[in-house]
PDB file of N, CA and C in Angstrom:
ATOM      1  N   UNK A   1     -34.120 118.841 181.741  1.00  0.00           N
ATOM      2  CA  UNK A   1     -33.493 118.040 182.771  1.00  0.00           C
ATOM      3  C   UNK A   1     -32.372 117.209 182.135  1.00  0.00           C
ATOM      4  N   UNK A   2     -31.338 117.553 182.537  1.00  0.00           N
ATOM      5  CA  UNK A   2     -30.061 116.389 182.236  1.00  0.00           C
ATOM      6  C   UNK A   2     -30.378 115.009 183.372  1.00  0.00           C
ATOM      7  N   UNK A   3     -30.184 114.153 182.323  1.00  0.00           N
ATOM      8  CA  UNK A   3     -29.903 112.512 182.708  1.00  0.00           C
ATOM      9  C   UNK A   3     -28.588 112.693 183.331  1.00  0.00           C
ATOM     10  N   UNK A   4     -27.698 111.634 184.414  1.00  0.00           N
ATOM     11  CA  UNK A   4     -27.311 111.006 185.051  1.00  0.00           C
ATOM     12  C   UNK A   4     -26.252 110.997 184.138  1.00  0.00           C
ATOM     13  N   UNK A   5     -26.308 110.317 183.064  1.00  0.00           N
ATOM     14  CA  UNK A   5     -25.201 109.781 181.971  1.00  0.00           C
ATOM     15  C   UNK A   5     -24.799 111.231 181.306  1.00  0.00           C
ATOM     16  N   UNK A   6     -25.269 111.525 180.899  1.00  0.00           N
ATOM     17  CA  UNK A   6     -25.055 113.094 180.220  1.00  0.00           C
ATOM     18  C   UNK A   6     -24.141 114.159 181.287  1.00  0.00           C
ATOM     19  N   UNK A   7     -24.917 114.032 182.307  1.00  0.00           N
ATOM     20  CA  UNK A   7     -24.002 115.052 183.202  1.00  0.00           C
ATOM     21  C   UNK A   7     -22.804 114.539 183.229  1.00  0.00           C
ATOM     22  N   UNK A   8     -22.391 113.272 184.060  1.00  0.00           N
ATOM     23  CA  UNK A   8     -21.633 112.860 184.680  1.00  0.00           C
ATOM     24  C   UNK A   8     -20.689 112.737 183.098  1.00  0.00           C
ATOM     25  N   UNK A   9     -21.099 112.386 181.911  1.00  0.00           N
ATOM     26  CA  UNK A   9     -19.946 112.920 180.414  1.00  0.00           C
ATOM     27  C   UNK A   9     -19.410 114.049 180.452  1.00  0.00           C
ATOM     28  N   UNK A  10     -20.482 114.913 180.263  1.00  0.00           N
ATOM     29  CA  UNK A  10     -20.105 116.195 180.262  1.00  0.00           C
ATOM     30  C   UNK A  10     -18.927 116.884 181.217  1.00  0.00           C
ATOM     31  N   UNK A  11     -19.076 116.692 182.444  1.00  0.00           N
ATOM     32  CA  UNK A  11     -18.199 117.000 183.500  1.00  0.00           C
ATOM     33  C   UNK A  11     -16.852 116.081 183.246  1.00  0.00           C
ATOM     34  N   UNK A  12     -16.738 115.299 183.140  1.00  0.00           N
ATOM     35  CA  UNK A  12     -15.476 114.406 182.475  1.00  0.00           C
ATOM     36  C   UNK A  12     -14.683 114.885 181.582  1.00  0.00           C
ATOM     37  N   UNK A  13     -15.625 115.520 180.340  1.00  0.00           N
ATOM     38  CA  UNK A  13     -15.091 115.938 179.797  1.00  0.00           C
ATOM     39  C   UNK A  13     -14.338 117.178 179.459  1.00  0.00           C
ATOM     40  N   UNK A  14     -15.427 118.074 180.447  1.00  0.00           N
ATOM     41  CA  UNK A  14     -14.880 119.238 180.582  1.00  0.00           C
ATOM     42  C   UNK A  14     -13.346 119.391 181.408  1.00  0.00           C
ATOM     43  N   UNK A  15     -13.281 118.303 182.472  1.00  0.00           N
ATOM     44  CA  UNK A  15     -11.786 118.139 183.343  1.00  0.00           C
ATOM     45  C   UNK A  15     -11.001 117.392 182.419  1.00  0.00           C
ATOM     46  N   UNK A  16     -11.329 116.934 181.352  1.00  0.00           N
ATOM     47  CA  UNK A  16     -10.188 116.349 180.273  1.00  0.00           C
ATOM     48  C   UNK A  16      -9.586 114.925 181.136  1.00  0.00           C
ATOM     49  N   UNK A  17     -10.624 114.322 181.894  1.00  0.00           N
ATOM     50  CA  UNK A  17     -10.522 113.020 182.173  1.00  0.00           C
ATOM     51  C   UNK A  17     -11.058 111.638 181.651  1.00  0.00           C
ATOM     52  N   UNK A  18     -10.666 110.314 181.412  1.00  0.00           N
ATOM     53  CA  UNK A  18     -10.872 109.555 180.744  1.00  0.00           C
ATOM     54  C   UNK A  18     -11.553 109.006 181.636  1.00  0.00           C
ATOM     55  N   UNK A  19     -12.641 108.021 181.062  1.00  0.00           N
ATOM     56  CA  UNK A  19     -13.479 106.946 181.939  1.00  0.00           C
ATOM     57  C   UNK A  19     -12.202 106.422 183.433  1.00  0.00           C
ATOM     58  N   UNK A  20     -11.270 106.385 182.428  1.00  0.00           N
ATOM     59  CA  UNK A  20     -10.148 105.521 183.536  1.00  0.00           C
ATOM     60  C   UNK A  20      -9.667 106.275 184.574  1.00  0.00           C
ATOM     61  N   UNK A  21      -9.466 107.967 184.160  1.00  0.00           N
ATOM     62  CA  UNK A  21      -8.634 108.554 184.772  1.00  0.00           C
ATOM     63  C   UNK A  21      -9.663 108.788 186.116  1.00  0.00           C
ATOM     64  N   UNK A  22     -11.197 108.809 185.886  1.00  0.00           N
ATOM     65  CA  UNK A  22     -12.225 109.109 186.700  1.00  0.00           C
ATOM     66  C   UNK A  22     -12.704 107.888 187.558  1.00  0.00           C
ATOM     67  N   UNK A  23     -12.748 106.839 187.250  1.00  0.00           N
ATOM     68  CA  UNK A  23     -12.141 105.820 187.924  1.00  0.00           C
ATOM     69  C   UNK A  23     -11.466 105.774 188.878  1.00  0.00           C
ATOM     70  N   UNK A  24     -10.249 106.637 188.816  1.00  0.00           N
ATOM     71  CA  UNK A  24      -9.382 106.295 189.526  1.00  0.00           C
ATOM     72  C   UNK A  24      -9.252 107.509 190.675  1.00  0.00           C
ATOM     73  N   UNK A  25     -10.052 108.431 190.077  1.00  0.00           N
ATOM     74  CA  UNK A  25      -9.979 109.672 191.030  1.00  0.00           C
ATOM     75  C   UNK A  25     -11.143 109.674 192.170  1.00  0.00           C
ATOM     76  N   UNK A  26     -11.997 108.987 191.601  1.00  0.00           N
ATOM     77  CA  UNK A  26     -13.024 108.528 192.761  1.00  0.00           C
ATOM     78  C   UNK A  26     -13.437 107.601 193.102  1.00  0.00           C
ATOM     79  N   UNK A  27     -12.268 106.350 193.091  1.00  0.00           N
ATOM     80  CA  UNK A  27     -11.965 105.317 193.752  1.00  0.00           C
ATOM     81  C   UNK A  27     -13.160 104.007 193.448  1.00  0.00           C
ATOM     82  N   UNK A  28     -13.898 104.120 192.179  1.00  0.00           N
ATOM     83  CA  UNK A  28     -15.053 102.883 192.082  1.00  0.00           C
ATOM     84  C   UNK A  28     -14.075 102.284 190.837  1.00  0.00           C
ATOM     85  N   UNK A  29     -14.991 101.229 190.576  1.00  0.00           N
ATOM     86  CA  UNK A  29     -14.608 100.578 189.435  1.00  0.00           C
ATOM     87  C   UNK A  29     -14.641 101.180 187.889  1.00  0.00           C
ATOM     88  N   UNK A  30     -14.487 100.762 187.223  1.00  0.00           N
ATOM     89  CA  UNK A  30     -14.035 101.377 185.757  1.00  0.00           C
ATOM     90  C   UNK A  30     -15.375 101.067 184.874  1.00  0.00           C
ATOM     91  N   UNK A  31     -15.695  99.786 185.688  1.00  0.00           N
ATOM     92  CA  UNK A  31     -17.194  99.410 185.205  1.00  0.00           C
ATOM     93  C   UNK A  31     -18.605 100.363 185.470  1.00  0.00           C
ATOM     94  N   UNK A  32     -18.245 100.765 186.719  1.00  0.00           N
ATOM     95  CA  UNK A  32     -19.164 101.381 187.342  1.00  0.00           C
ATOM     96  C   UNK A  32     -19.577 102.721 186.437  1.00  0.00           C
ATOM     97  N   UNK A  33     -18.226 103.198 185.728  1.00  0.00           N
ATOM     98  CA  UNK A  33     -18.308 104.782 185.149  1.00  0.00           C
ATOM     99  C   UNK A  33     -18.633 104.371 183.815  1.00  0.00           C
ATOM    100  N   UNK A  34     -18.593 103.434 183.163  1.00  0.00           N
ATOM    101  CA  UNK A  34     -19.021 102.813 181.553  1.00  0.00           C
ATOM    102  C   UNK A  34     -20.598 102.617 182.145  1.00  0.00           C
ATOM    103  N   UNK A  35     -20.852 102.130 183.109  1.00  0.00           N
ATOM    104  CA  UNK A  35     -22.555 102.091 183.440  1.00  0.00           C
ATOM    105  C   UNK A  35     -23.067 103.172 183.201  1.00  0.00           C
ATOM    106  N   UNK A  36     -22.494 104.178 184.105  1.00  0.00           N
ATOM    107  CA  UNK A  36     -23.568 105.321 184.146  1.00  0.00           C
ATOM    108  C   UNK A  36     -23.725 105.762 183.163  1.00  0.00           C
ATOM    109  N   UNK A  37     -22.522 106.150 182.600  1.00  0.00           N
ATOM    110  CA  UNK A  37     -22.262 106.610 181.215  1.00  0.00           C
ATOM    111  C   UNK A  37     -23.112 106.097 180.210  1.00  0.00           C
ATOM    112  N   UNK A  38     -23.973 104.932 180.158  1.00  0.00           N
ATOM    113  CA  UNK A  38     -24.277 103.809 178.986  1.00  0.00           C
ATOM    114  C   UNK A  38     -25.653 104.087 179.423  1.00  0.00           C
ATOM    115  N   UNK A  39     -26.493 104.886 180.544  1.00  0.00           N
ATOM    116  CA  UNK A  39     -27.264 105.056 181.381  1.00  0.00           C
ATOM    117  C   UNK A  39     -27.822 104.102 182.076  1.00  0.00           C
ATOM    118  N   UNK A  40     -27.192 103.381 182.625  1.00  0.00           N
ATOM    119  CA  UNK A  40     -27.647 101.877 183.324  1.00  0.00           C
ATOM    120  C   UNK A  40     -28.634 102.642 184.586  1.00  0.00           C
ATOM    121  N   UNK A  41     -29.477 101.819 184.823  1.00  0.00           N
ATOM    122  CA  UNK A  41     -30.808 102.360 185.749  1.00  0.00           C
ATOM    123  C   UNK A  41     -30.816 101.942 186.894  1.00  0.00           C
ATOM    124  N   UNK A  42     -30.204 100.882 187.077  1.00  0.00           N
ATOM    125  CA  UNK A  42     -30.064 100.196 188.236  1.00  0.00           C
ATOM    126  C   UNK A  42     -28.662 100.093 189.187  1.00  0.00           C
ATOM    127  N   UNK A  43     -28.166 100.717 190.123  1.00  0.00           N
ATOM    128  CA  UNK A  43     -26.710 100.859 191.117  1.00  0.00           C
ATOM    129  C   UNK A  43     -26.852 101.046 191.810  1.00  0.00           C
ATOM    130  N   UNK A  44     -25.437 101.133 192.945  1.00  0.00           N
ATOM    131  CA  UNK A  44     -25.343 101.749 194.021  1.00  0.00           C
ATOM    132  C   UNK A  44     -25.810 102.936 194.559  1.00  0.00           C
ATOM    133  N   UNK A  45     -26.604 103.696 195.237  1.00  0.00           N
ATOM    134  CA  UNK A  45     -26.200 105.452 195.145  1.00  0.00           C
ATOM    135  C   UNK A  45     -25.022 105.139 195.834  1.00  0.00           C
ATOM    136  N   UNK A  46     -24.583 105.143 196.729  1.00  0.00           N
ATOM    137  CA  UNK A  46     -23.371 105.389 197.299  1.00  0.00           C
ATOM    138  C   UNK A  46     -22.427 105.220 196.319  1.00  0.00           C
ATOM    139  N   UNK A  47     -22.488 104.467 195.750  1.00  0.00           N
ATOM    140  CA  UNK A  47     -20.989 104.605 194.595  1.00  0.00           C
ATOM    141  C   UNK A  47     -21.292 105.413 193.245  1.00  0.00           C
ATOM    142  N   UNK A  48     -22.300 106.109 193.448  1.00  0.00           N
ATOM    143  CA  UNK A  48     -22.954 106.822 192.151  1.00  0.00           C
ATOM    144  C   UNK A  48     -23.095 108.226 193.167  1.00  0.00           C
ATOM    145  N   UNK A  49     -22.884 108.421 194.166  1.00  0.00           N
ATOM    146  CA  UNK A  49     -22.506 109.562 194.862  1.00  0.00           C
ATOM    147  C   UNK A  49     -20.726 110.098 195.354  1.00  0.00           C
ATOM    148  N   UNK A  50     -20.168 108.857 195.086  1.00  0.00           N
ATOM    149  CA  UNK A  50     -18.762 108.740 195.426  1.00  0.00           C
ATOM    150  C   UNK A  50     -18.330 109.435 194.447  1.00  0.00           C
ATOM    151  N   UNK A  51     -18.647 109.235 192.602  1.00  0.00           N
ATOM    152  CA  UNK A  51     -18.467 109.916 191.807  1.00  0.00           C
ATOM    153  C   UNK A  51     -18.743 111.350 191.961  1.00  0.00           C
ATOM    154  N   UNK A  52     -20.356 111.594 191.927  1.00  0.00           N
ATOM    155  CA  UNK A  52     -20.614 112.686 191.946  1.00  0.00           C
ATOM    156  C   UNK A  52     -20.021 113.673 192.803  1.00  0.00           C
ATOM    157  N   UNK A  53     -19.336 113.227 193.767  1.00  0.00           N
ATOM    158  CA  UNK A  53     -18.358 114.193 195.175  1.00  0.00           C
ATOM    159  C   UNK A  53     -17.255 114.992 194.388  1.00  0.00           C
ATOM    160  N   UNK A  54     -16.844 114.420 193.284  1.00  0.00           N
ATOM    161  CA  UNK A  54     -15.415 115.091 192.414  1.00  0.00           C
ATOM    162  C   UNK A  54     -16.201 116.375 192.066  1.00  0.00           C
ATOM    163  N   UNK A  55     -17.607 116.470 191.596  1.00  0.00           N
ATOM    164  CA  UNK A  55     -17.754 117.537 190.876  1.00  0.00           C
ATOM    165  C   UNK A  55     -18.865 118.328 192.011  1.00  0.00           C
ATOM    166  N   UNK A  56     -18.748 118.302 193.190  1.00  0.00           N
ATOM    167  CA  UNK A  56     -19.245 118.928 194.183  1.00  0.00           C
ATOM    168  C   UNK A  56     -20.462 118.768 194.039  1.00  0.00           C
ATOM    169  N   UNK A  57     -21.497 117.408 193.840  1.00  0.00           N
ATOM    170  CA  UNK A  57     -22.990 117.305 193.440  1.00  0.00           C
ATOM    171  C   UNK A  57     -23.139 115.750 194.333  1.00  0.00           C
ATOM    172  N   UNK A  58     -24.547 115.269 194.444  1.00  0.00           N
ATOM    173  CA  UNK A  58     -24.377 113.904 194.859  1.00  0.00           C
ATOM    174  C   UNK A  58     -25.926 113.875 194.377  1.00  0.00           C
ATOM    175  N   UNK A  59     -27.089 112.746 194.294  1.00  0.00           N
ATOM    176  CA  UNK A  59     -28.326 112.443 193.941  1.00  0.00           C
ATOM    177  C   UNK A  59     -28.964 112.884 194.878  1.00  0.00           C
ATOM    178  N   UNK A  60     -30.214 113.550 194.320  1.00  0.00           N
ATOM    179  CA  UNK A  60     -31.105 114.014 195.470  1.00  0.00           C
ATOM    180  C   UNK A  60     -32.623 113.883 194.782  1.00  0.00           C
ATOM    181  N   UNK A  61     -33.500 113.622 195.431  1.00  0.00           N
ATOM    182  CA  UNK A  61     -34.614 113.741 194.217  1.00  0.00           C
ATOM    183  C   UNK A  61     -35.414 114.840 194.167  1.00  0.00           C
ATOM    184  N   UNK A  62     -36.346 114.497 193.298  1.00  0.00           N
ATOM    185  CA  UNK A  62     -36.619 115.396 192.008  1.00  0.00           C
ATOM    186  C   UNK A  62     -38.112 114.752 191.542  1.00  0.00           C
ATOM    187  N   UNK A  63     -38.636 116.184 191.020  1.00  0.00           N
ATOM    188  CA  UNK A  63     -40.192 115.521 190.867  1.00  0.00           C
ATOM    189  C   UNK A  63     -40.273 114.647 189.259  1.00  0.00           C
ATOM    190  N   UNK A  64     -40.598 113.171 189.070  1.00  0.00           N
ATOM    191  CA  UNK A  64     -40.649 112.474 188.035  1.00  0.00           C
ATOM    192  C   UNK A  64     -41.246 113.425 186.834  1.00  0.00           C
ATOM    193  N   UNK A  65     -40.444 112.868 185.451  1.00  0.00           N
ATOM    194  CA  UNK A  65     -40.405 113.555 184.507  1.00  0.00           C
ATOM    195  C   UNK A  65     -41.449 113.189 183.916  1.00  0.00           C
ATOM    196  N   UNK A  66     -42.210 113.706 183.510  1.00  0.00           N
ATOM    197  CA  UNK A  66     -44.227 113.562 183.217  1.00  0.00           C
ATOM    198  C   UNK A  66     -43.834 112.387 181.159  1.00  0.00           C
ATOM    199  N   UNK A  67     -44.409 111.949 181.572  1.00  0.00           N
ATOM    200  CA  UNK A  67     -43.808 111.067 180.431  1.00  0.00           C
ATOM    201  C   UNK A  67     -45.406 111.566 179.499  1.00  0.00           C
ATOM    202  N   UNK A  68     -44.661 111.467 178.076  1.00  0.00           N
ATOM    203  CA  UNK A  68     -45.196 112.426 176.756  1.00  0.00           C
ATOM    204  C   UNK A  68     -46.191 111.138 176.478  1.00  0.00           C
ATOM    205  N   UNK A  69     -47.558 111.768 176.188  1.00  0.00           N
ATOM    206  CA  UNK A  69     -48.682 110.449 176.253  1.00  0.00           C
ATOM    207  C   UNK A  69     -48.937 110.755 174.586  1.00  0.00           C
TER     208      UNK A  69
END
């Protein structure tokens, strides 16, 4: 399972866009894309779906990841 932060790098990087340039292409703050990126746990969905719209994806859930005992 890819994390949140990982995808949303990866795809950035693959379009050869900067935190800023992605920012600006899907209209949130500059802060907002250093969050996810940094994996901050706590946001908007709507502005964490605003992003995800560039790369044709948005949050949906998913069965919790069984944590290693």
């Amino acid at each position: 399972m890819t994390t949140l932060s990982a995808f949303l790098k990866k795809k950035r990087k693959e379009t050869g866009m900067t935190q800023e340039d992605l920012s600006n292409k899907s209209g949130v703050g500059l802060r907002l894309i250093r969050e996810i990126e940094q994996g901050k746990t706590s946001m908007r969905m709507d502005k964490v779906n605003q992003v995800l719209a560039l790369f044709g994806m948005e949050l949906m859930p998913s069965p919790k990841a069984k944590d290693h005992e």
